[in-house]
Protein backbone atom coordinates (compact mmCIF):
# COMPACT_ATOMS: atom_id res chain seq x y z
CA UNK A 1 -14.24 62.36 7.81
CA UNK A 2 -12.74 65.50 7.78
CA UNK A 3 -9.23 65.93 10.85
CA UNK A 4 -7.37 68.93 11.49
CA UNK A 5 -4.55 68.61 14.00
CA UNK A 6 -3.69 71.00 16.60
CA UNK A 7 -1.00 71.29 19.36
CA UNK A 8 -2.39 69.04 21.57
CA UNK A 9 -5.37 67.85 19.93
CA UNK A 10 -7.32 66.56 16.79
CA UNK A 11 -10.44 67.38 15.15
CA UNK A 12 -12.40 65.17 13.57
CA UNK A 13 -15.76 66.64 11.73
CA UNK A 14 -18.37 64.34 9.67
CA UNK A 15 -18.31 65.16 5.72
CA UNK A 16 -21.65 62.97 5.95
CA UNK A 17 -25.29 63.33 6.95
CA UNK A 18 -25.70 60.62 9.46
CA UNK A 19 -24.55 61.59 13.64
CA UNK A 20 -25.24 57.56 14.31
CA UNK A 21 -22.68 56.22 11.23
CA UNK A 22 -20.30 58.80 12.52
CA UNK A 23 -20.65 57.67 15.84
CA UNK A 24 -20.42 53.91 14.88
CA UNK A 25 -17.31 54.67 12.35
CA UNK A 26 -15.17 56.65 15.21
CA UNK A 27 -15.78 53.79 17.61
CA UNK A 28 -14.73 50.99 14.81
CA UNK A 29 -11.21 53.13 14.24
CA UNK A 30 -10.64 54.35 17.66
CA UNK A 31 -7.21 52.05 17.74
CA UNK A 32 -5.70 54.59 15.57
CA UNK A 33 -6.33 58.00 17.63
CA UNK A 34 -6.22 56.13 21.28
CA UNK A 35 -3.21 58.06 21.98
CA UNK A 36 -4.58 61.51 21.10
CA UNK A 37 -6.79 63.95 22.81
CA UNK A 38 -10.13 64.63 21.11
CA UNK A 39 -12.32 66.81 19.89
CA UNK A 40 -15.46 65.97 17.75
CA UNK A 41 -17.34 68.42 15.78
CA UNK A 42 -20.78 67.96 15.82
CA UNK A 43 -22.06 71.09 15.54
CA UNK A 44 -23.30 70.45 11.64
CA UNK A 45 -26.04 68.05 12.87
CA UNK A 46 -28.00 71.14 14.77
CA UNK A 47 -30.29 70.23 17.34
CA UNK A 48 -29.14 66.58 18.53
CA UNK A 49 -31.74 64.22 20.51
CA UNK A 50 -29.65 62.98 23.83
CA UNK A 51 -30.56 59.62 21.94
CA UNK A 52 -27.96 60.37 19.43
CA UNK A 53 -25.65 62.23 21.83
CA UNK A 54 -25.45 58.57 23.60
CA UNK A 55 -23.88 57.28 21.02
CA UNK A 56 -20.87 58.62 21.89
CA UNK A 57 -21.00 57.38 25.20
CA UNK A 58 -18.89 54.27 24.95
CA UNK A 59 -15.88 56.11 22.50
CA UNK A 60 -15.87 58.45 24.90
CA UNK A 61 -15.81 56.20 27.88
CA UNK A 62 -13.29 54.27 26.32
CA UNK A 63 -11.23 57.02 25.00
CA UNK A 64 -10.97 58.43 28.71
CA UNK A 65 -9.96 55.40 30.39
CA UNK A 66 -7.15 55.47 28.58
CA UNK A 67 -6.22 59.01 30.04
CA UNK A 68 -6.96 61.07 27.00
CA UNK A 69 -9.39 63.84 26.56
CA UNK A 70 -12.31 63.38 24.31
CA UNK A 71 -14.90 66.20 23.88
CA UNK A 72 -17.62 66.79 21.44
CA UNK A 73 -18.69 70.22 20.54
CA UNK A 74 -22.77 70.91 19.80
CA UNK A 75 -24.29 74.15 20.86
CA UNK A 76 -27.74 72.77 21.04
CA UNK A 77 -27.91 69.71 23.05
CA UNK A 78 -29.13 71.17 26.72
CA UNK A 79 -26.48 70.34 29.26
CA UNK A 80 -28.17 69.70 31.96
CA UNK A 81 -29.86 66.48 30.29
CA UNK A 82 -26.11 64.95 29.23
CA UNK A 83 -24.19 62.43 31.70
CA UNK A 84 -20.86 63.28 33.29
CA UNK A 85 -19.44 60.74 31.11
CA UNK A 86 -19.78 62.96 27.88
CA UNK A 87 -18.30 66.20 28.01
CA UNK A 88 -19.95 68.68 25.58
CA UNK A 89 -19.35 72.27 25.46
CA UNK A 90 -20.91 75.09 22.97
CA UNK A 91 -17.91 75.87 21.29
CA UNK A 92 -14.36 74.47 19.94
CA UNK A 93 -12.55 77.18 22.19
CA UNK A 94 -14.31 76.06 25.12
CA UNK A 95 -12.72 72.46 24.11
CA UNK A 96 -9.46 73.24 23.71
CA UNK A 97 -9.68 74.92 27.37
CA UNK A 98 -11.06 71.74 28.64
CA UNK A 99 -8.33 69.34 27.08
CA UNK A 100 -5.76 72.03 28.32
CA UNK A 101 -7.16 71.50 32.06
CA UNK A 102 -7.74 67.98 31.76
CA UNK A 103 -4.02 67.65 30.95
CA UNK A 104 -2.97 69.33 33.69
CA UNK A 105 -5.32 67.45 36.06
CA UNK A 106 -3.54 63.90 34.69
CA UNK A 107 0.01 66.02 35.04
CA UNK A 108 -0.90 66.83 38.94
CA UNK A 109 -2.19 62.73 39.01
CA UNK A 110 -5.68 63.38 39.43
């Protein structure tokens, strides 16, 4: 796995071929980035099922309970077929915008 650090954030991208043992390997470490905001580049994989998208589900479920951002970034996967619980957007620009405003949601305690 591949991280890049930003301000406010961290990347993590795949070096493998596999979205599911990604999936599975960021939910068996996700003790050691629980305190950072998220973004996961999938964009590599192409065209994702929702199938494999859902394997994010619980990281990311888990990761925002814990009042952190986590967003992955695919420009495939069609929107309208992905839960609220996921956020996915087309593009890592469009990600940091959404960790920037989901910060200053938690600052304003919503």
């Amino acid at each position: 796995m591949k991280t890049e650090e930003k301000d406010n954030y961290t990347i993590f991208r795949d070096e493998k071929e596999d979205v599911n043992d990604f999936a599975e390997f960021l939910t068996q470490i996700q003790d050691r980035f629980k305190d950072k905001n998220i973004v996961t580049d999938i964009t590599k994989y192409g065209e994702l099922t929702l199938e494999e998208l859902l394997m994010f589900l619980k990281l990311s479920t888990t990761h925002r309970k814990g009042k952190k951002s986590f967003v992955i970034v695919n420009d495939t996967i069609n929107i309208d077929l992905v839960p609220e619980e996921i956020h996915v957007v087309p593009t890592l620009q469009e990600a940091e915008d959404l960790i920037g405003l989901e910060e200053l949601e938690r600052d304003l305690g919503f």
